[in-house]
PDB file of N, CA and C in Angstrom:
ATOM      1  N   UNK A   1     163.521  87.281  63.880  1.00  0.00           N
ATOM      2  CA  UNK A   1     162.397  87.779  64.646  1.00  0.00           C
ATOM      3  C   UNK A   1     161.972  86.761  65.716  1.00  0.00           C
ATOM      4  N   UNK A   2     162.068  85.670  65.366  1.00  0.00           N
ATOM      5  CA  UNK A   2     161.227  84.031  66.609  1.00  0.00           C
ATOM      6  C   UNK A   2     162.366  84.308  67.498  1.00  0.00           C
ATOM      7  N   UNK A   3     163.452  84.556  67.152  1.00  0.00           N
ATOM      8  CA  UNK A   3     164.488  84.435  67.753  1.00  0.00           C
ATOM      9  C   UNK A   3     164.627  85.440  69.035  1.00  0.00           C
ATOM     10  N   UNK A   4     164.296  86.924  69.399  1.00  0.00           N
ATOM     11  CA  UNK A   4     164.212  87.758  69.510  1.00  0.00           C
ATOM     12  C   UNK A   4     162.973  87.777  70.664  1.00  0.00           C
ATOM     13  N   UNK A   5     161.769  87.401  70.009  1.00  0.00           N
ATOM     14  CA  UNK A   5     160.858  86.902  71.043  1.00  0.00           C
ATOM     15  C   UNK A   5     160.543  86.103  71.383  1.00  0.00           C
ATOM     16  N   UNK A   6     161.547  84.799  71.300  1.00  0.00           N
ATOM     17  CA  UNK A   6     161.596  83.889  72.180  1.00  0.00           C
ATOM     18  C   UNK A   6     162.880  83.983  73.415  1.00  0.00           C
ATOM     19  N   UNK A   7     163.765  85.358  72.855  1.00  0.00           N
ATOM     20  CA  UNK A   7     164.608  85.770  74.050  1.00  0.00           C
ATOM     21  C   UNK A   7     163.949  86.597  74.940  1.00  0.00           C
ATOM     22  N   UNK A   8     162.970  87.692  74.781  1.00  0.00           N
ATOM     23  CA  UNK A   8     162.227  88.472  75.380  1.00  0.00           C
ATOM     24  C   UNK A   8     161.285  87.245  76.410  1.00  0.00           C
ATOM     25  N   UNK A   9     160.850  86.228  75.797  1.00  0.00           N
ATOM     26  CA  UNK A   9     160.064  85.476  77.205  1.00  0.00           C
ATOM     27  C   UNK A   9     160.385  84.562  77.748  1.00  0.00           C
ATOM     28  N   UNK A  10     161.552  84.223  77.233  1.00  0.00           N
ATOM     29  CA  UNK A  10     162.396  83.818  78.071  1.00  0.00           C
ATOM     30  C   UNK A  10     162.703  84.314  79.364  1.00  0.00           C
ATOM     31  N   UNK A  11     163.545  85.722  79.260  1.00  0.00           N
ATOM     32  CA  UNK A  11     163.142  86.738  80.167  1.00  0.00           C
ATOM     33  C   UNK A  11     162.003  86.546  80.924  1.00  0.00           C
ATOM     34  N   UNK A  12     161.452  87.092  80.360  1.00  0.00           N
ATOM     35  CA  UNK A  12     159.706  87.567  81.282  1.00  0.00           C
ATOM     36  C   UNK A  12     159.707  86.414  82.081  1.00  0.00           C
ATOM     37  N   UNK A  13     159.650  85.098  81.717  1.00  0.00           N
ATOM     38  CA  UNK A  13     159.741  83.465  82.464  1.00  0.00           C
ATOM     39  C   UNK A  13     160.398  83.546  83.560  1.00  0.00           C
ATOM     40  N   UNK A  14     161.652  84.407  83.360  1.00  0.00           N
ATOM     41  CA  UNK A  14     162.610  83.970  84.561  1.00  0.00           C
ATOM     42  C   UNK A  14     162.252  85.194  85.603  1.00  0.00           C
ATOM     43  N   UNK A  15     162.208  86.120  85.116  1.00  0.00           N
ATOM     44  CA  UNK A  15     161.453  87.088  85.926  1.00  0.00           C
ATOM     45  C   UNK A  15     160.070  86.997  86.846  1.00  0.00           C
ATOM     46  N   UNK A  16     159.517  86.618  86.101  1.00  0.00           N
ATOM     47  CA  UNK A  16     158.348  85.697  86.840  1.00  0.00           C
ATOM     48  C   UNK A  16     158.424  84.260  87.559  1.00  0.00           C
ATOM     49  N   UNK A  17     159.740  83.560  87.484  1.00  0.00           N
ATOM     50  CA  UNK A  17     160.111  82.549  88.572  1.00  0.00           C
ATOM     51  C   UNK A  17     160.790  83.159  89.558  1.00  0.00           C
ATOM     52  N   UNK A  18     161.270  83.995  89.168  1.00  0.00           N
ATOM     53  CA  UNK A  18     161.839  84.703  90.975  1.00  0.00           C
ATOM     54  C   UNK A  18     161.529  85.794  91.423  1.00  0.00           C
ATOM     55  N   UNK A  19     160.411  86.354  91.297  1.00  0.00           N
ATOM     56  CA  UNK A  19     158.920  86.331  91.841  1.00  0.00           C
ATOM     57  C   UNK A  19     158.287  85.646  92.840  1.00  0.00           C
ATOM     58  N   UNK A  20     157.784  84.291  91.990  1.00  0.00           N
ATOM     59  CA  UNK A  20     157.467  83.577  92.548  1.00  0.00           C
ATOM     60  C   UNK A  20     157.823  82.680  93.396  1.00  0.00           C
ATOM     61  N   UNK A  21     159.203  82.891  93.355  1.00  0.00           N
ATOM     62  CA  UNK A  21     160.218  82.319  94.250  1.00  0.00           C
ATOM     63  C   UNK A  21     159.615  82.696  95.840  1.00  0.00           C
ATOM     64  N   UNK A  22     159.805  84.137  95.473  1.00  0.00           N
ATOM     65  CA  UNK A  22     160.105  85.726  96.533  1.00  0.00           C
ATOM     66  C   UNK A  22     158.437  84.789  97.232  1.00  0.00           C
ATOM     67  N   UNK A  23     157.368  85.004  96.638  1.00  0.00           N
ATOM     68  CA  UNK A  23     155.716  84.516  97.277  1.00  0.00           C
ATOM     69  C   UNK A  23     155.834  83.143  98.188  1.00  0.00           C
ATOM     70  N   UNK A  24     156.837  82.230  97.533  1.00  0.00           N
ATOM     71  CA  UNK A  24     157.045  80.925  97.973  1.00  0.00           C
ATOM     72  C   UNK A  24     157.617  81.049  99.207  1.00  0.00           C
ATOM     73  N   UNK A  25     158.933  81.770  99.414  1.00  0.00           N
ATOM     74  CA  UNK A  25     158.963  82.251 100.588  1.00  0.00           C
ATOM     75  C   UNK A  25     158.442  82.692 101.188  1.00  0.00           C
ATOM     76  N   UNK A  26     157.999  83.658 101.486  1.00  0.00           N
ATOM     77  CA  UNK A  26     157.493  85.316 102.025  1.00  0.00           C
ATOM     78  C   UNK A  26     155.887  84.912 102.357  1.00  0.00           C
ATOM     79  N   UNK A  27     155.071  83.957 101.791  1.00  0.00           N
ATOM     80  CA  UNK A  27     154.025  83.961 101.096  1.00  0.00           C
ATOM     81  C   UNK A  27     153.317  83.790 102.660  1.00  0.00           C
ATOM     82  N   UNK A  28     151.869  84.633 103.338  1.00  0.00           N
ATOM     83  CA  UNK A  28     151.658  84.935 103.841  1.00  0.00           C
ATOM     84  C   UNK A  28     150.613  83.325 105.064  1.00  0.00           C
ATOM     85  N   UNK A  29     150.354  82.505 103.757  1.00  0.00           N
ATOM     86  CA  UNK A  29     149.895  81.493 104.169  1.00  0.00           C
ATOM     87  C   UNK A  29     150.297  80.106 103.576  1.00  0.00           C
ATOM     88  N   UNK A  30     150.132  79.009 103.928  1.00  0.00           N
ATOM     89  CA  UNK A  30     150.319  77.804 102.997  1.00  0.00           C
ATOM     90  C   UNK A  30     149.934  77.411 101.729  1.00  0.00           C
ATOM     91  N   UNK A  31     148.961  78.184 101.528  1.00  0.00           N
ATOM     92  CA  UNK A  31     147.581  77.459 100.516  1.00  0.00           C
ATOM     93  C   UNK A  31     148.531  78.600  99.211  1.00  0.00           C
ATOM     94  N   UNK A  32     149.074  79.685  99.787  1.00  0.00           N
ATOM     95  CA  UNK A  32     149.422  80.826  99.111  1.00  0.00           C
ATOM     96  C   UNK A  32     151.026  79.929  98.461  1.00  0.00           C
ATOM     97  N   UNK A  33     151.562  79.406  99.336  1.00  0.00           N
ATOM     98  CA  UNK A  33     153.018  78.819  98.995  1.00  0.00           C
ATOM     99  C   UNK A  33     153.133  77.693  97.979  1.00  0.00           C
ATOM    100  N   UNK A  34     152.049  76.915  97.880  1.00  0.00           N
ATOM    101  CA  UNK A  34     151.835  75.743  97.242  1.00  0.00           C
ATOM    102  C   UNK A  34     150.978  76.072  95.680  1.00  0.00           C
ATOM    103  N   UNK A  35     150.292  77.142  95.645  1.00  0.00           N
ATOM    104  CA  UNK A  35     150.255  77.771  94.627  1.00  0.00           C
ATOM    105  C   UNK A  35     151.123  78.215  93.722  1.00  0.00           C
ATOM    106  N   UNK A  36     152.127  79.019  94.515  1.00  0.00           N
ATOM    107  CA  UNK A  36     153.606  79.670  94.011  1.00  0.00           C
ATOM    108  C   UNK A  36     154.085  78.691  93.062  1.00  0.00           C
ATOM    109  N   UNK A  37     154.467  77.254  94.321  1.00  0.00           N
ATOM    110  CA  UNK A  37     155.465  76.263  93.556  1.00  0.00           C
ATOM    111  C   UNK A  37     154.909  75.734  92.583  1.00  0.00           C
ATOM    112  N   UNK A  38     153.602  75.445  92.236  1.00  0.00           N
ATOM    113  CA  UNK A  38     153.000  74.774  91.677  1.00  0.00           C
ATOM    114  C   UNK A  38     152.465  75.846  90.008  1.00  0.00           C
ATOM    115  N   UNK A  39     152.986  76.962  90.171  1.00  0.00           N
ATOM    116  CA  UNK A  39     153.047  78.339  89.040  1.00  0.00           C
ATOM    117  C   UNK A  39     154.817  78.348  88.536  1.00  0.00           C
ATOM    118  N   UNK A  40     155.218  78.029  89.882  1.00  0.00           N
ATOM    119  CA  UNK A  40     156.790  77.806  89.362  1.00  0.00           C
ATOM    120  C   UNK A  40     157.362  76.747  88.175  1.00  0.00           C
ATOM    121  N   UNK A  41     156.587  75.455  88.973  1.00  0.00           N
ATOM    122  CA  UNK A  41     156.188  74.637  87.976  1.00  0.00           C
ATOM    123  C   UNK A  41     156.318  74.598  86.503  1.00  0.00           C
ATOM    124  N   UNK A  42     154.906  75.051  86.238  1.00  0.00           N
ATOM    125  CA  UNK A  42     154.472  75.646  85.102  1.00  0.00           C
ATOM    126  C   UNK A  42     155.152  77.060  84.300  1.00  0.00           C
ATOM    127  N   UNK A  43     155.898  77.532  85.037  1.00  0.00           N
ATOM    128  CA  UNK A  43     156.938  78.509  84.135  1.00  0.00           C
ATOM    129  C   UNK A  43     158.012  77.433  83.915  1.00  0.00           C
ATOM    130  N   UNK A  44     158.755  76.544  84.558  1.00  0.00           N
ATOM    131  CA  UNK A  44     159.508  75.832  84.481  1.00  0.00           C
ATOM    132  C   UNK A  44     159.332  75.096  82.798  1.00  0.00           C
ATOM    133  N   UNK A  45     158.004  74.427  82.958  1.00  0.00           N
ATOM    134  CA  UNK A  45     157.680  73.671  81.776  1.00  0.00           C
ATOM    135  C   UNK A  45     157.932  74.810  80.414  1.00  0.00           C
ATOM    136  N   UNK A  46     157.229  75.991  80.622  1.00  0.00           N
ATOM    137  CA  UNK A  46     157.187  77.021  79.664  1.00  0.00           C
ATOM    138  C   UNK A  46     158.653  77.193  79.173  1.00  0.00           C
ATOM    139  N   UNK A  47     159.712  77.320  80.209  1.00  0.00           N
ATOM    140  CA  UNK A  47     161.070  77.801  79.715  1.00  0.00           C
ATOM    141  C   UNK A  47     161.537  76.693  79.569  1.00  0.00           C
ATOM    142  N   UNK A  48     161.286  75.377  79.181  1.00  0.00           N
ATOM    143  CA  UNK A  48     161.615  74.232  78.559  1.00  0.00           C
ATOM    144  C   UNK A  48     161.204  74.387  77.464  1.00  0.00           C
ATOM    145  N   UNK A  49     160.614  74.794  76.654  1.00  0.00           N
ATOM    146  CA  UNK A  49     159.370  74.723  75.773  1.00  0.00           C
ATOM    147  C   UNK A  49     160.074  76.092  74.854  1.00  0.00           C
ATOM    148  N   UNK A  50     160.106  76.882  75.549  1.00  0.00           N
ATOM    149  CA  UNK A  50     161.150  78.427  74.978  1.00  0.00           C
ATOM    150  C   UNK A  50     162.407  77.232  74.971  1.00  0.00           C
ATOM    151  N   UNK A  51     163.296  77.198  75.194  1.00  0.00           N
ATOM    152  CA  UNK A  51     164.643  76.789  75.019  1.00  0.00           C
ATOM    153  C   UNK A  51     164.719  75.407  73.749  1.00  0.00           C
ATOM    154  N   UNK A  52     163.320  74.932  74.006  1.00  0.00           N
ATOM    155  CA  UNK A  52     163.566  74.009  72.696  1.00  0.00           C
ATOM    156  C   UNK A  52     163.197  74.559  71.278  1.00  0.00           C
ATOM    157  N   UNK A  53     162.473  75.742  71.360  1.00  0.00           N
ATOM    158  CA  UNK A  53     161.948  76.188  70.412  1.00  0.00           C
ATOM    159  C   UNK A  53     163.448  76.956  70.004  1.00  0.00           C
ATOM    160  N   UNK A  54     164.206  77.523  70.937  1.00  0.00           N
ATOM    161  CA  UNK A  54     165.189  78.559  70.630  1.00  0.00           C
ATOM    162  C   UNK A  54     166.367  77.676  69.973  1.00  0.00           C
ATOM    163  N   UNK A  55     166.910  76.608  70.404  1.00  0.00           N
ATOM    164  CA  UNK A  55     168.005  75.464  69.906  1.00  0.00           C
ATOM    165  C   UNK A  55     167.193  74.626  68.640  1.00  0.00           C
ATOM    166  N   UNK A  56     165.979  75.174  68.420  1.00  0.00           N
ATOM    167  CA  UNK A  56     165.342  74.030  67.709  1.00  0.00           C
ATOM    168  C   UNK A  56     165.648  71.962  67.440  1.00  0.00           C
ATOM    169  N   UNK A  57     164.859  71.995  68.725  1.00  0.00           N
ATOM    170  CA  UNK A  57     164.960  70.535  68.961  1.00  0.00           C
ATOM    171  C   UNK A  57     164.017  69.981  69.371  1.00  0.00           C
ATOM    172  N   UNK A  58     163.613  68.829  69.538  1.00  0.00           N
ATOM    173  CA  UNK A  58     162.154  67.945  70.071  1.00  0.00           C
ATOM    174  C   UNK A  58     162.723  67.273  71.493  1.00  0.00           C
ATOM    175  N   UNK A  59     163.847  67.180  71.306  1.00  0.00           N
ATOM    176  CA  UNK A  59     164.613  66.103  72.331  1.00  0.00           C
ATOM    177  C   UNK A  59     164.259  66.806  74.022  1.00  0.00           C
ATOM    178  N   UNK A  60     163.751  68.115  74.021  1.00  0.00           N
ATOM    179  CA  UNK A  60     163.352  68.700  75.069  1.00  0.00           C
ATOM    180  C   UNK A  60     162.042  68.014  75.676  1.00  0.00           C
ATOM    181  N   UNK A  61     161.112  67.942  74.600  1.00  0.00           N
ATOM    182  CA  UNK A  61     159.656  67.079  74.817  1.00  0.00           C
ATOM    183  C   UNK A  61     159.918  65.503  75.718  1.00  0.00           C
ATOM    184  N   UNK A  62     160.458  65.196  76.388  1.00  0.00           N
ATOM    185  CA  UNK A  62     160.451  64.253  77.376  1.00  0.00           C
ATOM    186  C   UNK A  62     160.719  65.321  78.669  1.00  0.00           C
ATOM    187  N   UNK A  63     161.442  65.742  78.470  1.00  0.00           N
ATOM    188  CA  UNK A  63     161.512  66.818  80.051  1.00  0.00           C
ATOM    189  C   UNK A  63     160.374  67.335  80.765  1.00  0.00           C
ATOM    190  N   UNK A  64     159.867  68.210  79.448  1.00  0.00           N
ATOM    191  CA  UNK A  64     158.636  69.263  79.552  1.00  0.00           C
ATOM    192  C   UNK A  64     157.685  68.214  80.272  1.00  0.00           C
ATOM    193  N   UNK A  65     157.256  66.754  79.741  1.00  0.00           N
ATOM    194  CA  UNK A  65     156.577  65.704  79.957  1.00  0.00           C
ATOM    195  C   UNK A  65     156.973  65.297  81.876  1.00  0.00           C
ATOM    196  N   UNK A  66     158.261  65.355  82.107  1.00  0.00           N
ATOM    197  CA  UNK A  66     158.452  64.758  82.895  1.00  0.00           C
ATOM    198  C   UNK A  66     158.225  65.928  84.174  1.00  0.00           C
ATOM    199  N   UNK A  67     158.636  66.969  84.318  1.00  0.00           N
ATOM    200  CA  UNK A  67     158.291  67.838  84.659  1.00  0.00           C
ATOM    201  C   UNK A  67     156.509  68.200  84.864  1.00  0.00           C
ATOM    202  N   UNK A  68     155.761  67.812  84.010  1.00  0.00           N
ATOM    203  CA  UNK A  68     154.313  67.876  84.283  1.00  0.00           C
ATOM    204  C   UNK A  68     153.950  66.673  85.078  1.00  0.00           C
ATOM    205  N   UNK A  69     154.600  65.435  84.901  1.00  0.00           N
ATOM    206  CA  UNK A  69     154.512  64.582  86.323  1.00  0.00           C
ATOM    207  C   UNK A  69     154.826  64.725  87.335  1.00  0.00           C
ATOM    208  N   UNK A  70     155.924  64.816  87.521  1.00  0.00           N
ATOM    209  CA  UNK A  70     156.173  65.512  89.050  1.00  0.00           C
ATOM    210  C   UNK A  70     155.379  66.627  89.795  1.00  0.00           C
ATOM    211  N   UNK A  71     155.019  67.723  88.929  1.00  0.00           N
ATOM    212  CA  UNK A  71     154.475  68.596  89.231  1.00  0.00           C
ATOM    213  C   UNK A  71     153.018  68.871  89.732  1.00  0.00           C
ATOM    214  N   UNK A  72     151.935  67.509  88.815  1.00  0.00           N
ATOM    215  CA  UNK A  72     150.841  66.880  89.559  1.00  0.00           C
ATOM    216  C   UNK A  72     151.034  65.751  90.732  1.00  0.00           C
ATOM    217  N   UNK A  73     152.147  65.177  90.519  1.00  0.00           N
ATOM    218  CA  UNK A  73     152.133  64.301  91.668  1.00  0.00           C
ATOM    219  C   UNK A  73     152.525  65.328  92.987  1.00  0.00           C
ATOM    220  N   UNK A  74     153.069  66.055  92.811  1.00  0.00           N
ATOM    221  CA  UNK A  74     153.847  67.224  94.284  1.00  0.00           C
ATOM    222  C   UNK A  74     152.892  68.070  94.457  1.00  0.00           C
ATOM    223  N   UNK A  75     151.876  68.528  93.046  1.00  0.00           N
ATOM    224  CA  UNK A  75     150.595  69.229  93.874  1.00  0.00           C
ATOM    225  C   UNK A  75     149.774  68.707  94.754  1.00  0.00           C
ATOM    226  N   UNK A  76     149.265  67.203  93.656  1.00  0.00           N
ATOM    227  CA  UNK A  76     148.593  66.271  95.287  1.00  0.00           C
ATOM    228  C   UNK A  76     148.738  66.150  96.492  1.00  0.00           C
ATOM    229  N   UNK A  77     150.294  66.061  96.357  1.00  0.00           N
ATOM    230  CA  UNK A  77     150.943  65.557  97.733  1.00  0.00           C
ATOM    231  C   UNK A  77     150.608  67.192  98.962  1.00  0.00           C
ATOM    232  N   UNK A  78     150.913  68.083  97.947  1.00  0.00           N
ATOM    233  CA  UNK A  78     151.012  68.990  98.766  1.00  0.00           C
ATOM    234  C   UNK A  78     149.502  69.257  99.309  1.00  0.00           C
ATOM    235  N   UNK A  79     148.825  69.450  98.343  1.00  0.00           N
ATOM    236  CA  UNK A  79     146.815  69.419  98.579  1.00  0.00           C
ATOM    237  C   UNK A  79     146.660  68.336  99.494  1.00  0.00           C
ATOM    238  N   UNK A  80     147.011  67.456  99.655  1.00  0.00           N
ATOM    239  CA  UNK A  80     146.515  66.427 101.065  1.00  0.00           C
ATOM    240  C   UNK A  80     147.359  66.788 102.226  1.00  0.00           C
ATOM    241  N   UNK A  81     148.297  67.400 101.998  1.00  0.00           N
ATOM    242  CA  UNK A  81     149.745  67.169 103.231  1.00  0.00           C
ATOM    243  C   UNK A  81     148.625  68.801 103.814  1.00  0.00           C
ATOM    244  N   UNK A  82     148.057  69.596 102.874  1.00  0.00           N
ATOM    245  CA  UNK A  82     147.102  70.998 104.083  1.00  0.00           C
ATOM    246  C   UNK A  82     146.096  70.748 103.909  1.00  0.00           C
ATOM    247  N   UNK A  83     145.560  69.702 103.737  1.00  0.00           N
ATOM    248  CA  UNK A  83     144.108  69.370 104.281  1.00  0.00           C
ATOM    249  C   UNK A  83     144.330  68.206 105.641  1.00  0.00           C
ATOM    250  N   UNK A  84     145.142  67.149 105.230  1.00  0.00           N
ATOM    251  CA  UNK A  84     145.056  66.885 106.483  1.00  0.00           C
ATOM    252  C   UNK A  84     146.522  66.451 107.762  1.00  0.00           C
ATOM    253  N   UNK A  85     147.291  67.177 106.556  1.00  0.00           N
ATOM    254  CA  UNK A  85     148.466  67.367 107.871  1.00  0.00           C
ATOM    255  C   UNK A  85     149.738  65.847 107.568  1.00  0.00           C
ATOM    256  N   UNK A  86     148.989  65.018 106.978  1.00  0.00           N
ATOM    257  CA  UNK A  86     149.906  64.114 106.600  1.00  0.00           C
ATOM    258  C   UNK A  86     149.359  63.666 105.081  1.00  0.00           C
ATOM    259  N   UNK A  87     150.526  62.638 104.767  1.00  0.00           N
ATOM    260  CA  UNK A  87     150.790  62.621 103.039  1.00  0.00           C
ATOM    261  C   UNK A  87     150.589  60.874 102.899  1.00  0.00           C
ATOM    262  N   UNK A  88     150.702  60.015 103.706  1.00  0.00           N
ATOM    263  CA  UNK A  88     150.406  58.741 103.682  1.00  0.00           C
ATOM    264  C   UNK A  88     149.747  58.423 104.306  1.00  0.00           C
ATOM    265  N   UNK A  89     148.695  58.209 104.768  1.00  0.00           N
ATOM    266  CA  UNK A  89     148.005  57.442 105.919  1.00  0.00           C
ATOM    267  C   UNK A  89     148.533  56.471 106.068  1.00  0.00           C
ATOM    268  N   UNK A  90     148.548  55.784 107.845  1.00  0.00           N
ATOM    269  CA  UNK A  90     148.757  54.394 108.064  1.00  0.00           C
ATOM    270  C   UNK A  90     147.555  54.179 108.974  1.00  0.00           C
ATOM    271  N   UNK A  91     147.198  53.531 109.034  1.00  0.00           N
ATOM    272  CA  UNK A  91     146.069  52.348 109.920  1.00  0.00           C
ATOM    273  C   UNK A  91     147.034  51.602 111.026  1.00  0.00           C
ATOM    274  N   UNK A  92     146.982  51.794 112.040  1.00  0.00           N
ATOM    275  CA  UNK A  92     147.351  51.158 113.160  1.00  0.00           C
ATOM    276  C   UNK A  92     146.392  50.787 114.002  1.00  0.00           C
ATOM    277  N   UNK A  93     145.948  48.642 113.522  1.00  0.00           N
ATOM    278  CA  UNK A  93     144.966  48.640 113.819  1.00  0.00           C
ATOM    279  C   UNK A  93     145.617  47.206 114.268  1.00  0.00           C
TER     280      UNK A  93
END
């Protein structure tokens, strides 16, 4: 039965990443695109999380981890890069 519905959302996961793929592209504004990736993200982590549960293993739990870093550090980046157009400031003084 775990088995079964952890193949069913599995599914649904991937179905809903290329989706969100489709918004990431297509997506009508910026604020709309950076949302997408940043939901993509987070299905990403989810179907890490399904696949370790499905092989039954822990050895997945550094990924899932590493994956939630990147994923706040690339939201930041992206939240400053449309507020103000750049991602590092320099001082040229």
């Amino acid at each position: 039965m775990l088995e079964n519905v952890t193949m069913v959302c599995i599914v649904a996961s991937s179905i809903s990443i290329i989706l969100l793929l489709y918004r990431a592209i297509k997506g009508p504004t910026n604020p709309d695109r950076a949302v997408s990736l940043d939901t993509i993200g987070i299905n990403l982590m989810g179907l890490a999380a399904l696949i370790a549960v499905l092989i039954v293993t822990t050895k997945l739990n550094d990924v899932i981890l590493l994956i939630g870093i990147l994923l706040f550090i690339g939201t930041v980046a992206v939240a400053k890069f449309l507020e103000k157009g750049v991602i590092i400031d320099r001082d040229v003084d």
